[in-house]
N, C-alpha and C. Protein backbone atom coordinates (compact mmCIF):
# COMPACT_ATOMS: atom_id res chain seq x y z
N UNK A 1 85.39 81.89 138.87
CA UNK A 1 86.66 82.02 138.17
C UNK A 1 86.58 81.40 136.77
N UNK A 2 85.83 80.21 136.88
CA UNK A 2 85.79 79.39 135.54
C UNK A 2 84.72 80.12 134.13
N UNK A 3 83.91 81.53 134.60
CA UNK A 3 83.23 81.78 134.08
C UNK A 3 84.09 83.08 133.78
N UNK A 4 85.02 83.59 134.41
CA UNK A 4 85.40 84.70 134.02
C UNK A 4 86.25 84.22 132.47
N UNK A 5 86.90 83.37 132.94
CA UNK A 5 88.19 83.14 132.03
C UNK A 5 87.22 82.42 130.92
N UNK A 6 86.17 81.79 130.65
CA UNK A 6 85.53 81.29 129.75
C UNK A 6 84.82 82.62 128.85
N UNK A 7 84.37 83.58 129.76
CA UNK A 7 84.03 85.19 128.74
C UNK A 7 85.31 86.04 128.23
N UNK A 8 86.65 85.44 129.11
CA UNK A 8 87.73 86.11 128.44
C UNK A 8 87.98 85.66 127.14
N UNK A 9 87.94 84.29 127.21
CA UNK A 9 88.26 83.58 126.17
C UNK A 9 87.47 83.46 125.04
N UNK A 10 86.51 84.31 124.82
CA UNK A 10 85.05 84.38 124.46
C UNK A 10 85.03 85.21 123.63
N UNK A 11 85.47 86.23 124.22
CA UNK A 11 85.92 87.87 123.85
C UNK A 11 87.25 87.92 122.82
N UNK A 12 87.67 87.04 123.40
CA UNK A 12 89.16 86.99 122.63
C UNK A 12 88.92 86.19 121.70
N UNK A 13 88.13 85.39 120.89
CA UNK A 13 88.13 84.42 119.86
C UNK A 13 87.65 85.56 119.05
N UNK A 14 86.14 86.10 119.64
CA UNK A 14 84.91 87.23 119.00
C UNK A 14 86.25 88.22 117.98
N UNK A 15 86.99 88.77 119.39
CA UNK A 15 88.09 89.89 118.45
C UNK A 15 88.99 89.35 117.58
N UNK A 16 89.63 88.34 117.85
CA UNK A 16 90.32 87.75 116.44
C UNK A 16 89.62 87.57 115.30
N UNK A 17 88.22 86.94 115.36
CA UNK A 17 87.46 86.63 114.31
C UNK A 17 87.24 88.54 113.39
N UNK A 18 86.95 89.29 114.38
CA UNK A 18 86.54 90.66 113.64
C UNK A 18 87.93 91.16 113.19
N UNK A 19 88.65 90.93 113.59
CA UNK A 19 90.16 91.69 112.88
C UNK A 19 90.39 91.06 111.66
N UNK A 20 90.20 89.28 111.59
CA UNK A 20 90.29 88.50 110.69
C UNK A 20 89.85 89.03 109.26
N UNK A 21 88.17 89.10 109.36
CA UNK A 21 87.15 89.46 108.41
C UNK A 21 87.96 90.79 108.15
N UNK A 22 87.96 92.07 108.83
CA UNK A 22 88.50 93.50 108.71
C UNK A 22 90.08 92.74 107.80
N UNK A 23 90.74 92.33 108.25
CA UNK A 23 91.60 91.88 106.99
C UNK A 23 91.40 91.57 105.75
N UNK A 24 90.68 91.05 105.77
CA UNK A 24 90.60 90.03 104.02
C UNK A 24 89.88 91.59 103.37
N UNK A 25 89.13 92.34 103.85
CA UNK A 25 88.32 93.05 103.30
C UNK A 25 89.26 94.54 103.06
N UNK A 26 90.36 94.58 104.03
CA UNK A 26 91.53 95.59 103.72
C UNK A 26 92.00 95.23 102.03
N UNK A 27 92.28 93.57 102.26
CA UNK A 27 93.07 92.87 100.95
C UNK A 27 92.51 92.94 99.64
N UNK A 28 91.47 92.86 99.92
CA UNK A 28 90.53 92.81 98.66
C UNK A 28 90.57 94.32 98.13
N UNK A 29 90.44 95.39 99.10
CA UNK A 29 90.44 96.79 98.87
C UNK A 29 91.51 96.98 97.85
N UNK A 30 92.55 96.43 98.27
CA UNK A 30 93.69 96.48 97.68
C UNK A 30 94.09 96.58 95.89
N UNK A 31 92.86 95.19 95.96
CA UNK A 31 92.96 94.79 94.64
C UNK A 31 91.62 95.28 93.84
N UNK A 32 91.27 96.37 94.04
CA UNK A 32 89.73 96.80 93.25
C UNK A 32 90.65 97.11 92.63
N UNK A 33 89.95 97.58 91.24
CA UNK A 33 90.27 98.68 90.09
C UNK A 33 89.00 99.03 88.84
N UNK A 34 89.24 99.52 88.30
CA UNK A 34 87.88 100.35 87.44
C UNK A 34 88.23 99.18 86.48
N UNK A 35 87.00 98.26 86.41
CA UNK A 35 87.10 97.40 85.49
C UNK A 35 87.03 97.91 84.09
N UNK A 36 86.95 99.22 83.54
CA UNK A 36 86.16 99.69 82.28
C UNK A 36 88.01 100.15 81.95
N UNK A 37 88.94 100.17 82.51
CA UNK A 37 89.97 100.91 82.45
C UNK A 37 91.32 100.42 82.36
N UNK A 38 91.91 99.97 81.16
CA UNK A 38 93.02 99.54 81.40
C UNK A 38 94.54 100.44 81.54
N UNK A 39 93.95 101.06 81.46
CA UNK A 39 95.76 102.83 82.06
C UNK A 39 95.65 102.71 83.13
N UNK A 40 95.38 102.27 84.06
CA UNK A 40 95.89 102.10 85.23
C UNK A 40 96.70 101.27 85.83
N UNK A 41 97.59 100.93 85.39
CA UNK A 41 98.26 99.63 85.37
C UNK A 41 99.35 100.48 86.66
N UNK A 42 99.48 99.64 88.06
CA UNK A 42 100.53 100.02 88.67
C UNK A 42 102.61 98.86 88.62
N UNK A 43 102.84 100.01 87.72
CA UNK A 43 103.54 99.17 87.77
C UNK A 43 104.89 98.82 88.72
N UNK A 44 104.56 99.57 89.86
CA UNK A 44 105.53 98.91 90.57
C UNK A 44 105.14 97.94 91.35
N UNK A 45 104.02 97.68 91.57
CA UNK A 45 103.44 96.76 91.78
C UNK A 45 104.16 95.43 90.74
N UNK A 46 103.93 95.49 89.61
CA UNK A 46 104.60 94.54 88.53
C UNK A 46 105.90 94.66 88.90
N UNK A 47 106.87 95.61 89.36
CA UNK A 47 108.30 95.34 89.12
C UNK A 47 108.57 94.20 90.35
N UNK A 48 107.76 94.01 91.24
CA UNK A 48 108.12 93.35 92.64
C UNK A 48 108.89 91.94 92.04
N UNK A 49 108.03 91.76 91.03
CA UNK A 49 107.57 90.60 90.80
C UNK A 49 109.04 90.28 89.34
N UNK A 50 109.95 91.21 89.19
CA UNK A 50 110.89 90.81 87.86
C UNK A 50 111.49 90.33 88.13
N UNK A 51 112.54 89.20 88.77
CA UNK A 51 113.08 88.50 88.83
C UNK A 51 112.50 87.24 89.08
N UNK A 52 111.00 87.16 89.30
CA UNK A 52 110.51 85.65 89.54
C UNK A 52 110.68 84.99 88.81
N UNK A 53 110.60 83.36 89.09
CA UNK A 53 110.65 82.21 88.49
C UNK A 53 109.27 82.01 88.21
N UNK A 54 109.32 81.47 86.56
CA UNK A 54 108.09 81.29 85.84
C UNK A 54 107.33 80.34 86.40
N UNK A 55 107.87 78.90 87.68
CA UNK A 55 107.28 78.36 87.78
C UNK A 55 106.73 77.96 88.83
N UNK A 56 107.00 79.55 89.50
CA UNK A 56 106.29 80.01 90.86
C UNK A 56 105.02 80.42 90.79
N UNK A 57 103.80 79.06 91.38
CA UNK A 57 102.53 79.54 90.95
C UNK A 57 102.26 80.78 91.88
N UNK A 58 102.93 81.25 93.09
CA UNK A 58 102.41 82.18 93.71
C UNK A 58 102.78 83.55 92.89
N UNK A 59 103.68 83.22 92.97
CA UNK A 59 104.50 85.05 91.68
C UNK A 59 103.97 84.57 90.57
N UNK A 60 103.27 84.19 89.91
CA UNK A 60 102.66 83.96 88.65
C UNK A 60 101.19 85.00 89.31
N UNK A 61 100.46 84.04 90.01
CA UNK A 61 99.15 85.27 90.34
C UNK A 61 99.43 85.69 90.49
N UNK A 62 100.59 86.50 91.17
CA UNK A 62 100.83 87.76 91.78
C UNK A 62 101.17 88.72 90.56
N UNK A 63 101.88 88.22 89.44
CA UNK A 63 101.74 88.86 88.35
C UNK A 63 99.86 89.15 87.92
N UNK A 64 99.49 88.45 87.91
CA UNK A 64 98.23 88.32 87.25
C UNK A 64 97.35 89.05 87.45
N UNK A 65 97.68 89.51 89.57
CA UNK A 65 96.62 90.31 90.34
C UNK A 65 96.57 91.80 90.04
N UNK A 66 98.30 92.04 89.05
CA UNK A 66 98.22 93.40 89.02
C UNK A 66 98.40 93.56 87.91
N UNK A 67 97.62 92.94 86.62
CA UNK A 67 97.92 92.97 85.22
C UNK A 67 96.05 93.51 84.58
N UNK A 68 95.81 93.78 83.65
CA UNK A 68 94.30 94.13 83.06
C UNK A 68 93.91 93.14 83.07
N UNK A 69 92.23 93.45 83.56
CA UNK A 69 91.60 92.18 83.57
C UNK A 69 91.70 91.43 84.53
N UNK A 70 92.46 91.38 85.55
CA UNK A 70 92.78 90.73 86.92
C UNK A 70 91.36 89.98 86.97
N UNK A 71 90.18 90.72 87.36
CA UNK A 71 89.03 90.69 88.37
C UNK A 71 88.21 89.80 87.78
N UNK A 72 88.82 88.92 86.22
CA UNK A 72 88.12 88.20 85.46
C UNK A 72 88.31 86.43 85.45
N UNK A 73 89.74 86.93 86.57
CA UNK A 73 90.75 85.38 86.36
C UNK A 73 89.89 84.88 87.15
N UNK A 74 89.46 83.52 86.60
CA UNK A 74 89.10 82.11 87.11
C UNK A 74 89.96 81.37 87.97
N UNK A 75 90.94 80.77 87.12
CA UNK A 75 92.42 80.24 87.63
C UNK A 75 93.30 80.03 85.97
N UNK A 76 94.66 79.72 86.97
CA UNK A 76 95.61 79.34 85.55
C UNK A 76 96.40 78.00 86.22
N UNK A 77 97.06 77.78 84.93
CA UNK A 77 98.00 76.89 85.76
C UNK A 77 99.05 76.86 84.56
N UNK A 78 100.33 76.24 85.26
CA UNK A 78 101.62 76.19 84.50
C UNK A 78 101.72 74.89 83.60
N UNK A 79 102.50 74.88 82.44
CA UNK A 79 103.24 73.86 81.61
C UNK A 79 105.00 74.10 81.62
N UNK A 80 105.20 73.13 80.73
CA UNK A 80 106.51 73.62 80.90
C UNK A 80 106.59 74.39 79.52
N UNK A 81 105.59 74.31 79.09
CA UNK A 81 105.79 75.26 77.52
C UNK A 81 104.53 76.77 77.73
N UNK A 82 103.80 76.63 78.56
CA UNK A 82 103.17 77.90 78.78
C UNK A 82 102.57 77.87 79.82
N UNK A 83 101.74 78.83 79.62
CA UNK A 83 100.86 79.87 81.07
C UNK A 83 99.06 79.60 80.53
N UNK A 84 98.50 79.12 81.24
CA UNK A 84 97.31 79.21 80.50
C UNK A 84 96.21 79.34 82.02
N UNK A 85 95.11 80.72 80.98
CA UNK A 85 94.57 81.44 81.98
C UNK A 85 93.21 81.42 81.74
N UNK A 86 92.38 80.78 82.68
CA UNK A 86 91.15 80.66 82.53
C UNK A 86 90.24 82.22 82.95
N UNK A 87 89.54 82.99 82.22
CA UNK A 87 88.73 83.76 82.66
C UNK A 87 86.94 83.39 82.57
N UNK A 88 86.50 83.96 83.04
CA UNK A 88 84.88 83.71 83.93
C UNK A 88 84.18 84.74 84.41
N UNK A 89 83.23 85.09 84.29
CA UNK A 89 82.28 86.08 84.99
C UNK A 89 81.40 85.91 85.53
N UNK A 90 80.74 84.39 85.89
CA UNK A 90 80.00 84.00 86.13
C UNK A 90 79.42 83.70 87.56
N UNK A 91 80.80 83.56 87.75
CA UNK A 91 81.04 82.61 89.42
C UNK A 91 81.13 83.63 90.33
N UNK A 92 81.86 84.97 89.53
CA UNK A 92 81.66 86.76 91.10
C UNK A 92 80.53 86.96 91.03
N UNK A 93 79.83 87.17 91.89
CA UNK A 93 78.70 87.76 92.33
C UNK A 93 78.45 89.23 91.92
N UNK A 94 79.60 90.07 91.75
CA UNK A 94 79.53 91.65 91.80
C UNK A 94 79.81 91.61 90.51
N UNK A 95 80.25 90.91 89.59
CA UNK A 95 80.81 91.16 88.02
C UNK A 95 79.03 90.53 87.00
N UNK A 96 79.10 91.20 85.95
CA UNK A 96 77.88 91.05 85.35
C UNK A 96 78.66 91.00 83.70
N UNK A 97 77.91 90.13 82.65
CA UNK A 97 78.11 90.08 81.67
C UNK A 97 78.55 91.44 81.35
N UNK A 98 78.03 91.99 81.36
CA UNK A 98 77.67 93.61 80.21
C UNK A 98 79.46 94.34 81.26
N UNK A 99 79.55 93.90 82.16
CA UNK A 99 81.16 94.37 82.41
C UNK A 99 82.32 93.96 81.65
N UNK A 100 81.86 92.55 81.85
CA UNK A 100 82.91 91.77 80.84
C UNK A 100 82.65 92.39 79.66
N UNK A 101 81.74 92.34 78.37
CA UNK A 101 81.81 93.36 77.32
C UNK A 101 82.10 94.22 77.69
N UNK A 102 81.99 95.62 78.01
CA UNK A 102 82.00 96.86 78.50
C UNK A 102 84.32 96.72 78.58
N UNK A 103 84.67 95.49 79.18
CA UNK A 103 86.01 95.77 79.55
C UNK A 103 86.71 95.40 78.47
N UNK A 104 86.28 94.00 77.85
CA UNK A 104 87.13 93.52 76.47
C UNK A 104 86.40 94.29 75.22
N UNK A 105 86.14 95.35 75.30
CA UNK A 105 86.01 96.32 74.02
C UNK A 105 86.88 96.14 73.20
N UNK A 106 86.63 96.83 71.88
CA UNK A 106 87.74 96.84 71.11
C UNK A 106 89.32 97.89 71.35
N UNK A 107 88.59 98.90 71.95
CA UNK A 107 89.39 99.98 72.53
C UNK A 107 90.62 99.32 73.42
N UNK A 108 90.15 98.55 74.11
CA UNK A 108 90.72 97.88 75.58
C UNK A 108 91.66 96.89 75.43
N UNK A 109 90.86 96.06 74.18
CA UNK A 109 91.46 94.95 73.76
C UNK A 109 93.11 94.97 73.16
N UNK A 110 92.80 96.11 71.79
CA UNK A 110 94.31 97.03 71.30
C UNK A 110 94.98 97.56 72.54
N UNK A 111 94.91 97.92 73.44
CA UNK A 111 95.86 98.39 74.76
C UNK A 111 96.45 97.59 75.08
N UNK A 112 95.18 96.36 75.85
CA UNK A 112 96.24 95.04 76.56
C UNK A 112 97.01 94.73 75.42
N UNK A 113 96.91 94.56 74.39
CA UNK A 113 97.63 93.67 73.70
C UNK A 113 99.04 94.92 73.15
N UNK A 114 98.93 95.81 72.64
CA UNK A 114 99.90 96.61 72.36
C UNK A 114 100.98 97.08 73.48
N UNK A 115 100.35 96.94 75.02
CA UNK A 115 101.01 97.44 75.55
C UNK A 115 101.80 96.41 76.85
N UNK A 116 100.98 95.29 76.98
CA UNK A 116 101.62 93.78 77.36
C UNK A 116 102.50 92.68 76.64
C-alpha cells in the first residue's frame, strides 16, 4: 500500500513539474516578437494597461513587455521624477550583438521615437 501511494505521489509531483515547465514556455511564446521590427506594436495589449498607476512596478513592466525593444530590457526601476530603463544584450543567451544593431537602426530608432 505504502508503495502504491508513494508512485502515486511520484507521478503526481513528475506531472505538475511538466505542466509547470509547458507553462512558462506557453508565456514566453507569448512575448516573442521579430526583434528587427518595430510595426508591430499590439496595442491592445497597451490599452490594458491605461489607467495604471505610474508607481505600479508590475503595470510598469507590463507596459514595457508590450512596447519596442521589450526583449532588450535588463530591468528598470521607479523615482518619483522618472522611469529609468536599463537595456543589455549580453546576459540572453538567444540575443547577439549584431541584433541589438540590426534593431536600434536608424530606421527603427525614428519610429520608436516618433511614434512613442
Amino acid at each position: 500500500m505504502k508503495k502504491k501511494f508513494l508512485l502515486v505521489v511520484t507521478l503526481l509531483f513528475t506531472l505538475l513539474f511538466m505542466i509547470g515547465c509547458k507553462s512558462n514556455e506557453i508565456k514566453d511564446n507569448n512575448y516573442k516578437r521579430d526583434i528587427y521590427s518595430v510595426d508591430e506594436l499590439d496595442i491592445d495589449k497597451l490599452l490594458k494597461y491605461k489607467d495604471s498607476y505610474v508607481g505600479d512596478n508590475s503595470k510598469v513592466g507590463g507596459i514595457l513587455s508590450v512596447l519596442p525593444g521589450n526583449m532588450f530590457i535588463k530591468e528598470f526601476s521607479l523615482t518619483n521624477d522618472s522611469i529609468k530603463v536599463d537595456y543589455e544584450y549580453k546576459g540572453q543567451s538567444n540575443i547577439k550583438e549584431e541584433d541589438l544593431h540590426k534593431y536600434f537602426n536608424d530606421e527603427n530608432t525614428k519610429k520608436i521615437f516618433l511614434n512613442n
